[in-house]
Protein backbone atom coordinates (compact mmCIF):
# COMPACT_ATOMS: atom_id res chain seq x y z
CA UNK A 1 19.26 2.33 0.55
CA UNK A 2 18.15 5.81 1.20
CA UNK A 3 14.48 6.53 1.77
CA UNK A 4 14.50 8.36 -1.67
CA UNK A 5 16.15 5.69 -3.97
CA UNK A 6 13.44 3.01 -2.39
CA UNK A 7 10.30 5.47 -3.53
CA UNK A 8 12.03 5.57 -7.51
CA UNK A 9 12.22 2.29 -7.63
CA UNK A 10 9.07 1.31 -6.37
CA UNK A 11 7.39 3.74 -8.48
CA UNK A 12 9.54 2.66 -11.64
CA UNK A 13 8.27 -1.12 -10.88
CA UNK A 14 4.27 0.24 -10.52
CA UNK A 15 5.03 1.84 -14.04
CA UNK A 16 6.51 -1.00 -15.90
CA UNK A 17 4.51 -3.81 -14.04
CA UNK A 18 1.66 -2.32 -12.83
CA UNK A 19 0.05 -0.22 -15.59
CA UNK A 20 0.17 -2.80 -18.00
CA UNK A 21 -1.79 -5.25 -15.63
CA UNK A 22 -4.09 -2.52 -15.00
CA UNK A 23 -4.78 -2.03 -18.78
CA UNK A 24 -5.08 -5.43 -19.15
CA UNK A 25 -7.48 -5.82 -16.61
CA UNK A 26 -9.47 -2.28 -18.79
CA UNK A 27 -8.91 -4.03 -21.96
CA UNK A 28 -10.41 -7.43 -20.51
CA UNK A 29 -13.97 -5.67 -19.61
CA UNK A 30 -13.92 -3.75 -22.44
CA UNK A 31 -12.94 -5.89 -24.96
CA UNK A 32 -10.98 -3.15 -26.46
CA UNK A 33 -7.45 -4.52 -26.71
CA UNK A 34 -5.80 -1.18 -27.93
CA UNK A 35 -6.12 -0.41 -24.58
CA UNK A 36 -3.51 -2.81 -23.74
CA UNK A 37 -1.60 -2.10 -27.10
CA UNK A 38 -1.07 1.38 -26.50
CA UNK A 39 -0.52 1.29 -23.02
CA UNK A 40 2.52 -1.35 -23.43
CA UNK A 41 5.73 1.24 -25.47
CA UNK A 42 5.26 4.29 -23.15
CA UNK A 43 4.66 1.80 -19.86
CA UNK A 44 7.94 0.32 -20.84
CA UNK A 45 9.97 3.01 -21.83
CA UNK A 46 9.42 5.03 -18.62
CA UNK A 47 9.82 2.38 -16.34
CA UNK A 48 12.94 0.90 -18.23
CA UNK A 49 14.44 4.13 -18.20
CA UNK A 50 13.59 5.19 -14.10
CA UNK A 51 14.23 1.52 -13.25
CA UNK A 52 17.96 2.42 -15.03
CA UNK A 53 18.84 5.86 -13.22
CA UNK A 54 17.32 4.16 -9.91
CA UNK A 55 19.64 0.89 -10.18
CA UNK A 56 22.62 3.59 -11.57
CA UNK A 57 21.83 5.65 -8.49
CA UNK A 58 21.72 2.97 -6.20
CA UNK A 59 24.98 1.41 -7.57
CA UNK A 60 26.50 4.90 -6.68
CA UNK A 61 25.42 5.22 -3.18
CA UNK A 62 26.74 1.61 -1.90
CA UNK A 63 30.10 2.39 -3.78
CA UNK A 64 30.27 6.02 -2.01
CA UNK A 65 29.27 4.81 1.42
């Protein structure tokens, strides 16, 4: 895996996993849970989608190589 496809999906899983955990946590000491409501659609959506090129990408290079 080149050093590039690694960095997008790391960053892809920190998006999708890690923001919402990180809201959570913001939402727990404020006890303001649109935090976490409004953080969950666009958390998901762009780390669905770069997890999606990533794998694609991925899937390309092996088959290439």
């Amino acid at each position: 895996m080149k050093k590039n496809n690694r960095s997008a999906l790391m960053i892809s899983l920190i998006v999708l996993i890690g923001f919402p955990i990180l809201f959570l946590f913001v939402s727990m000491n404020t006890g303001n849970w649109g935090y976490l409501a409004w953080s969950l659609p666009p958390s998901f959506a762009a780390g669905f989608t770069g997890l999606m090129i990533t794998l694609n990408q991925i899937k390309k290079d092996r088959s290439v190589a």
